[in-house]
Protein backbone atom coordinates (compact mmCIF):
# COMPACT_ATOMS: atom_id res chain seq x y z
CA UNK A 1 40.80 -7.05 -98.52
CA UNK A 2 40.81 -7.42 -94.87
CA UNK A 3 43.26 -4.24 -93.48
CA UNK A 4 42.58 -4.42 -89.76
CA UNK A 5 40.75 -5.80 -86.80
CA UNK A 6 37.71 -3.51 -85.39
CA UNK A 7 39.59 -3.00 -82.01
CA UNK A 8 42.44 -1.95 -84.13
CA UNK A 9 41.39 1.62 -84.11
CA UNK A 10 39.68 2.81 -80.91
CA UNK A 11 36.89 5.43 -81.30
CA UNK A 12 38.22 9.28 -82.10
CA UNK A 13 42.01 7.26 -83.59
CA UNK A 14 43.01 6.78 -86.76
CA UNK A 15 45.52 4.37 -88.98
CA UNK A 16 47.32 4.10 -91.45
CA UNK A 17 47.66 0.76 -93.99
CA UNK A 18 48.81 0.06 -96.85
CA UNK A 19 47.14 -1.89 -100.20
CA UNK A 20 48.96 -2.80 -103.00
CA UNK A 21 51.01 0.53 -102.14
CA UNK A 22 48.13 2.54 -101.80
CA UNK A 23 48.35 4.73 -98.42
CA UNK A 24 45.04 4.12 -96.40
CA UNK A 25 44.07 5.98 -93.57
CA UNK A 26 41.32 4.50 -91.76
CA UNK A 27 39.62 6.33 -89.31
CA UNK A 28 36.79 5.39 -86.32
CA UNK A 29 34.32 7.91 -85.23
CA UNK A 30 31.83 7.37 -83.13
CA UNK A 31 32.56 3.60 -83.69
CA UNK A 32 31.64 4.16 -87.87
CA UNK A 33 34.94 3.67 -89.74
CA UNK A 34 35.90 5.72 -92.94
CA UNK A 35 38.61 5.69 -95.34
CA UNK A 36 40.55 8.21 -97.27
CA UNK A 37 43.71 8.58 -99.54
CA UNK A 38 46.85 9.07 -96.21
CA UNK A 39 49.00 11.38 -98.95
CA UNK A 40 47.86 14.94 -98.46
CA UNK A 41 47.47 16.72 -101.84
CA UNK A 42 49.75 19.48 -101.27
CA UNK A 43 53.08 17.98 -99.42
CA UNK A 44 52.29 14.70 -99.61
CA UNK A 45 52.14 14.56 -95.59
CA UNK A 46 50.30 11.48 -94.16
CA UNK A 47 47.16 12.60 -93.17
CA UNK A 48 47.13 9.98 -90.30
CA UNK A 49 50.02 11.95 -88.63
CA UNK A 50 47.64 14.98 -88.44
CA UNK A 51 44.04 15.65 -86.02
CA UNK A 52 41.09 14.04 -86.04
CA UNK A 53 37.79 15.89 -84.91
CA UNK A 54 34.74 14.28 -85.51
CA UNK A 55 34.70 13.40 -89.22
CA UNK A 56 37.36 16.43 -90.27
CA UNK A 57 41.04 14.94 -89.92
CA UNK A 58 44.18 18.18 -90.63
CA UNK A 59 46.92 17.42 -91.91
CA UNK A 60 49.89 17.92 -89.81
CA UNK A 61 52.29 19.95 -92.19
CA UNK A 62 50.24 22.94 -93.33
CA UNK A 63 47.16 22.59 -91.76
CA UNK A 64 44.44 21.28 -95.10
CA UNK A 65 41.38 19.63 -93.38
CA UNK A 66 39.84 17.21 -95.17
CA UNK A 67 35.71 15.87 -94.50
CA UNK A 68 36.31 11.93 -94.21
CA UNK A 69 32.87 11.34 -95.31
CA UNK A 70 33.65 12.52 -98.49
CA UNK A 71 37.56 13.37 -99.01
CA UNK A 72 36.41 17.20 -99.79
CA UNK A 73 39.29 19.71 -98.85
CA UNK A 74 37.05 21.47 -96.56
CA UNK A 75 40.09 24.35 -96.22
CA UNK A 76 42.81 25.69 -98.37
CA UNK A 77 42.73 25.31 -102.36
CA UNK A 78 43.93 21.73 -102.85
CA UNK A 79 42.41 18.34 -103.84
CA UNK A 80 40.17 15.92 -102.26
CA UNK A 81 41.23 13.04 -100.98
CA UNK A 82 40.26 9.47 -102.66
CA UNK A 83 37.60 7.33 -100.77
CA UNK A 84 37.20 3.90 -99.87
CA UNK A 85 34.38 1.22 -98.62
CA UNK A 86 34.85 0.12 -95.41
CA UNK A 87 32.62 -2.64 -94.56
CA UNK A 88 32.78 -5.05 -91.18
CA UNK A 89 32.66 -8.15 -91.07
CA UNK A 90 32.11 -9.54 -87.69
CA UNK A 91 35.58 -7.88 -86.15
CA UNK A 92 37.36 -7.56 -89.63
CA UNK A 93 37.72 -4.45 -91.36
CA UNK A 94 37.87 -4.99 -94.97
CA UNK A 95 38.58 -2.53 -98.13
CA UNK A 96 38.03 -2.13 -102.17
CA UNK A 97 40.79 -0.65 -103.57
């Protein structure tokens, strides 16, 4: 499903769509685009409200940092995050859900 335009998200931002009421944050670093779950496991925050450095994005509320290239809680005791497939297609970003 096509979620966004490339120029959408400029490099080091990230957003926040929605699929079928799945929360989506996408994210574009270093011009590569990933995509994780936007609930964080432990308040339920949006992740997309929080930091992103390099490929680790912290959640705003309590401070959980999560590795987008694989959703892995990389601090505090909590849950990964859900991935998704972000493939472009010419300027479209498109997702599996």
């Amino acid at each position: 499903m096509k979620v966004a335009k490339t120029n959408d998200i400029l490099v080091g931002k990230m957003k926040h769509v929605e699929i079928d009421g799945i929360e989506i944050l996408i994210a574009n670093v270093d011009g590569k685009f990933y995509a994780v779950g936007d609930r964080c496991p432990h308040l339920n925050a949006k992740i997309s409200e929080g930091t992103l450095n390099n490929t680790i994005v912290t959640c705003h509320r309590h401070l959980l940092a999560f590795d987008l290239t694989t959703g892995r809680v990389i601090s505090g005791i909590r849950s990964n995050l859900p991935t998704y497939e972000v493939k472009v297609d010419g300027n479209d970003l498109l997702i599996e859900c």
